[in-house]
C-alpha atoms as a PDB file:
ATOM      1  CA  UNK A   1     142.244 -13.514 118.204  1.00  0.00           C
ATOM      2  CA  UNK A   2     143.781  -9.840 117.564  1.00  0.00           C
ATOM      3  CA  UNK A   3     146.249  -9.648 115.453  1.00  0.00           C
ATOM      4  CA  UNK A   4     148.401  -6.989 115.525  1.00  0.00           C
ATOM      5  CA  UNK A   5     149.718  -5.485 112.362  1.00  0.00           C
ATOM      6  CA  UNK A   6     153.166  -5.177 111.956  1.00  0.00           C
ATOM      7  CA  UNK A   7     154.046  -2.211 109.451  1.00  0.00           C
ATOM      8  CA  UNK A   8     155.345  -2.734 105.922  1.00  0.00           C
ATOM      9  CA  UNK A   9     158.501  -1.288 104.993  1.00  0.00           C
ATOM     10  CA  UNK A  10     158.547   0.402 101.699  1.00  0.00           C
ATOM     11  CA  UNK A  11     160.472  -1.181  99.209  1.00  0.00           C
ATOM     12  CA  UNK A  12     160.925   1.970  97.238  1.00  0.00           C
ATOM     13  CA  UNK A  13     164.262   3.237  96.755  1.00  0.00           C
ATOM     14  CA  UNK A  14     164.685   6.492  97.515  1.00  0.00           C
ATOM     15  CA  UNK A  15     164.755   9.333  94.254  1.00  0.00           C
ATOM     16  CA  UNK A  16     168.067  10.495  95.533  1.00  0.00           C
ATOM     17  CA  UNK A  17     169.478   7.287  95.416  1.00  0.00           C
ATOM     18  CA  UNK A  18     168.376   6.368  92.112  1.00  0.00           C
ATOM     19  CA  UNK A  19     169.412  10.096  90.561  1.00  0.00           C
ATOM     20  CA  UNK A  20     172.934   9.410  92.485  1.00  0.00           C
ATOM     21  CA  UNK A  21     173.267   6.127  90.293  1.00  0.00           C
ATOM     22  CA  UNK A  22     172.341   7.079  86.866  1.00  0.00           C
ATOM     23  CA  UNK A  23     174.827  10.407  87.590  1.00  0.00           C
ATOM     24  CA  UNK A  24     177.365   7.889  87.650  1.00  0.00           C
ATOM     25  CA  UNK A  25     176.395   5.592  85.227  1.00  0.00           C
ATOM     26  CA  UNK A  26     175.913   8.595  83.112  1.00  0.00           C
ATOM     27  CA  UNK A  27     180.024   9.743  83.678  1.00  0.00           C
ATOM     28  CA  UNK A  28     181.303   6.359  83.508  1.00  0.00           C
ATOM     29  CA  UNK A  29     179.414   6.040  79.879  1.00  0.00           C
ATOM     30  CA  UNK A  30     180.641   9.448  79.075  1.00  0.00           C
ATOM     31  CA  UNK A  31     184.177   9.151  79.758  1.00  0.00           C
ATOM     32  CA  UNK A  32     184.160   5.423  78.119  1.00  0.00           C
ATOM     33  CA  UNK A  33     183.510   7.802  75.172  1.00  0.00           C
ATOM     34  CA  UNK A  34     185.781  10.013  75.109  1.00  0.00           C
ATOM     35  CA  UNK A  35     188.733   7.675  75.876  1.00  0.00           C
ATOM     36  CA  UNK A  36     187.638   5.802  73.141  1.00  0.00           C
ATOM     37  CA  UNK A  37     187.951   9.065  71.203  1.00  0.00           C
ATOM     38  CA  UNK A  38     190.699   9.742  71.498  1.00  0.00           C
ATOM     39  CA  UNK A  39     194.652   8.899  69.722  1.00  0.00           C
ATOM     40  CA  UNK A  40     197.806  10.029  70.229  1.00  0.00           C
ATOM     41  CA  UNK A  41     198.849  12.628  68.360  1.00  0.00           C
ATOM     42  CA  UNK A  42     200.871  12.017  65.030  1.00  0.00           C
ATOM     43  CA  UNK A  43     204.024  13.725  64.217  1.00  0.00           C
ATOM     44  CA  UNK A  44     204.709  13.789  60.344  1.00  0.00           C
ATOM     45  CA  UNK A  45     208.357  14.101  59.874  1.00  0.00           C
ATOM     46  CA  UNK A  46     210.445  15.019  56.578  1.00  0.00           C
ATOM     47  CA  UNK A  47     213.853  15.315  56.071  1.00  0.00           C
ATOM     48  CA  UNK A  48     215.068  17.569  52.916  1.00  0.00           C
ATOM     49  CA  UNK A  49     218.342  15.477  52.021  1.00  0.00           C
ATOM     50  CA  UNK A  50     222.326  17.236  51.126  1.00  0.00           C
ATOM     51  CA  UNK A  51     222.229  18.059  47.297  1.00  0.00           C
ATOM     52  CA  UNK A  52     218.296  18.033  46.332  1.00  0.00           C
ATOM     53  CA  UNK A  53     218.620  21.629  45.051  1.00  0.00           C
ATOM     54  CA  UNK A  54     221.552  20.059  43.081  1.00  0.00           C
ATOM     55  CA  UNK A  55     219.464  16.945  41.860  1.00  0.00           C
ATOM     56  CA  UNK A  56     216.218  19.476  41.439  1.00  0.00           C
ATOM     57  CA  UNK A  57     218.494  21.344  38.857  1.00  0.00           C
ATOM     58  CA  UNK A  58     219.787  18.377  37.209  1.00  0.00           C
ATOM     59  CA  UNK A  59     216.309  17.480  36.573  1.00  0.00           C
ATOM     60  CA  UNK A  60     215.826  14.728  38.923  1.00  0.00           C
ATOM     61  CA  UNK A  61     212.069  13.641  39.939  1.00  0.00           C
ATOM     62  CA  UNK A  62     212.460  14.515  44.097  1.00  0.00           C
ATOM     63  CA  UNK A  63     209.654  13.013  46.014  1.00  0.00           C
ATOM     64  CA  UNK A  64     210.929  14.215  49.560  1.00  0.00           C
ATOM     65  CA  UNK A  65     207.080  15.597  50.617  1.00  0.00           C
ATOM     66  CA  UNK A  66     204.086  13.745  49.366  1.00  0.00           C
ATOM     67  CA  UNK A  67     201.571  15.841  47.312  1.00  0.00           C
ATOM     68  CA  UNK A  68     198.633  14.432  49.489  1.00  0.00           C
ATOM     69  CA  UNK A  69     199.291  14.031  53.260  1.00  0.00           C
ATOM     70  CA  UNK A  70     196.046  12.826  55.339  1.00  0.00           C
ATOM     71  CA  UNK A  71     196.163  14.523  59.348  1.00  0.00           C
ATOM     72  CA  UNK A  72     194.443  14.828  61.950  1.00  0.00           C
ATOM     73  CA  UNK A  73     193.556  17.726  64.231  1.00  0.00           C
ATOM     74  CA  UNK A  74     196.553  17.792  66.537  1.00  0.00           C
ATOM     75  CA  UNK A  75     198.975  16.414  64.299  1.00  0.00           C
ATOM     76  CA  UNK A  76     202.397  18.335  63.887  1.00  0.00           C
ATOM     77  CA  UNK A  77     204.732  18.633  60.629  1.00  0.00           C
ATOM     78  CA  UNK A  78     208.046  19.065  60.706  1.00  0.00           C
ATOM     79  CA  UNK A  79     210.224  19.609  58.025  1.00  0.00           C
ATOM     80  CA  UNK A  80     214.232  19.523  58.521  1.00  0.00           C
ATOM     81  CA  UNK A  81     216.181  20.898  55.910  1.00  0.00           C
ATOM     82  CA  UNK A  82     220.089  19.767  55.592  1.00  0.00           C
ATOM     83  CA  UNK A  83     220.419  21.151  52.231  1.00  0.00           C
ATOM     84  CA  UNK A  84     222.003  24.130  51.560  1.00  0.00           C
ATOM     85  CA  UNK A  85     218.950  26.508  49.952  1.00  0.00           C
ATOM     86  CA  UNK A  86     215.781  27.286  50.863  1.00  0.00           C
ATOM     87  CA  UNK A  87     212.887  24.981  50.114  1.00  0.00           C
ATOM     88  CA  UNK A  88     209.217  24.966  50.216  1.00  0.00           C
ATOM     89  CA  UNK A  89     207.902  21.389  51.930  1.00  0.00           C
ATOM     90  CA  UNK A  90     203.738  22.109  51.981  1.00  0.00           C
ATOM     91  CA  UNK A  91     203.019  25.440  53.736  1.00  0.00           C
ATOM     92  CA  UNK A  92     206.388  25.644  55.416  1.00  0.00           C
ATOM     93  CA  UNK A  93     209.458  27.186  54.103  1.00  0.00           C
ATOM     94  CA  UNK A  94     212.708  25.636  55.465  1.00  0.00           C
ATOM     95  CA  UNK A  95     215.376  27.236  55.175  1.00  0.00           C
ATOM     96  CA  UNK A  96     219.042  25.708  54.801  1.00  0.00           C
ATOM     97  CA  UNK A  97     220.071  23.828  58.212  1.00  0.00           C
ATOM     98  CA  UNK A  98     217.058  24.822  59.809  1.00  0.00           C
ATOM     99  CA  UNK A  99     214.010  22.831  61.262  1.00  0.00           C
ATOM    100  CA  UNK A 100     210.657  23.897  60.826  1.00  0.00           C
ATOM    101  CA  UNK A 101     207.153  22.665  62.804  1.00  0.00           C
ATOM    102  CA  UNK A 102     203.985  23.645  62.969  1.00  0.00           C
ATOM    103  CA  UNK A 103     200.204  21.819  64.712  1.00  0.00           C
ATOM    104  CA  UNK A 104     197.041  21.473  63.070  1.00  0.00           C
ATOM    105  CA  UNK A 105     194.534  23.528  64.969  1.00  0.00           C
ATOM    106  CA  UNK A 106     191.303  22.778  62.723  1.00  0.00           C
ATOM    107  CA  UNK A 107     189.758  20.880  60.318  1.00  0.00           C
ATOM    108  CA  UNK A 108     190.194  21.509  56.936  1.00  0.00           C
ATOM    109  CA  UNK A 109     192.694  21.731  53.767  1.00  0.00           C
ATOM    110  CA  UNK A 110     195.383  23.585  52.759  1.00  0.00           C
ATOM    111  CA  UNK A 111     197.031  23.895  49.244  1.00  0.00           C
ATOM    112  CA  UNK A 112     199.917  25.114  47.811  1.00  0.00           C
ATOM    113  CA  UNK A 113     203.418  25.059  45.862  1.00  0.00           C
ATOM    114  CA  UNK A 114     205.983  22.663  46.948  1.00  0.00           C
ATOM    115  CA  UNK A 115     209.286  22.166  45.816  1.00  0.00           C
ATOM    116  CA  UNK A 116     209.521  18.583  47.063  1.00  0.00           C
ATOM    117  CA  UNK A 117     207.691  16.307  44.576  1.00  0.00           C
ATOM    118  CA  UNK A 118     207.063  15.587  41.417  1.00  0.00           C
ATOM    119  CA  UNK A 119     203.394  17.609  41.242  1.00  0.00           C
ATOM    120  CA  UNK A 120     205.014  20.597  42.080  1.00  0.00           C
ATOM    121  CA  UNK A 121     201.994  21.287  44.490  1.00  0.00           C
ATOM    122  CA  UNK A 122     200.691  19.316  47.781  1.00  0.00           C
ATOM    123  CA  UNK A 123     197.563  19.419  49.615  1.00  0.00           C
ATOM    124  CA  UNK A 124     197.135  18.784  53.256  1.00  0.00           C
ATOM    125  CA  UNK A 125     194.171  17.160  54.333  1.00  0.00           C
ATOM    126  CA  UNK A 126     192.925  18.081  58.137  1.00  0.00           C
ATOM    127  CA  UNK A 127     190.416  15.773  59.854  1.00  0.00           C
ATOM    128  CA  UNK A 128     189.161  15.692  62.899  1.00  0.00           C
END
């Protein structure tokens, strides 16, 4: 008896196929990452009371700005000022009845004078 041989298919997958997988195995893993990554950003709001130049001169502790704020890239401050003189709340100076903002572009710290707490100073720590 002759057989005849019937012929095998391959079983191998194709290295397109496999390359077209792990590309999207690869994105989906990628962009789990970065959504995990990521946090809305914070807005750090102060509000410079009516009369703290008044209670400053009287000789009242003011703690209106912290001296150590913690932020992260992204962040914004914003300092409102409804007192009536100027005041310096971290790196912004407010003046009276105005608003001030500004956005952390990069990590790192700043220092300075401030009117607004007991230290007399803050520091602004920028994380990213």
């Amino acid at each position: 008896m002759n057989e005849v041989a019937t012929p095998r298919r391959s079983r191998r997958v194709p290295y397109a196929v496999v390359a077209g997988v792990l590309a999207v195995v690869a994105v989906a893993v990628l962009g789990a990452v970065v959504l995990t990554g990521t946090r809305d950003r914070v807005t750090h709001s102060f509000v410079i009371p009516p009369g703290t130049g008044a209670r400053l001169d009287a000789g009242e502790r003011i703690e209106v700005f912290p001296r150590v704020l913690r932020v992260k890239v992204g962040d914004r401050l914003v300092v409102r000022n409804d007192d009536d003189r100027r005041h310096h709340a971290g790196p912004i100076s407010v003046e009276p009845g105005s608003r001030m903002e500004m956005t952390f572009g990069r990590t790192g710290e700043l220092r300075g004078a401030c009117t607004l707490n007991v230290a007399r100073t803050y520091r602004i720590v920028i994380d990213s």
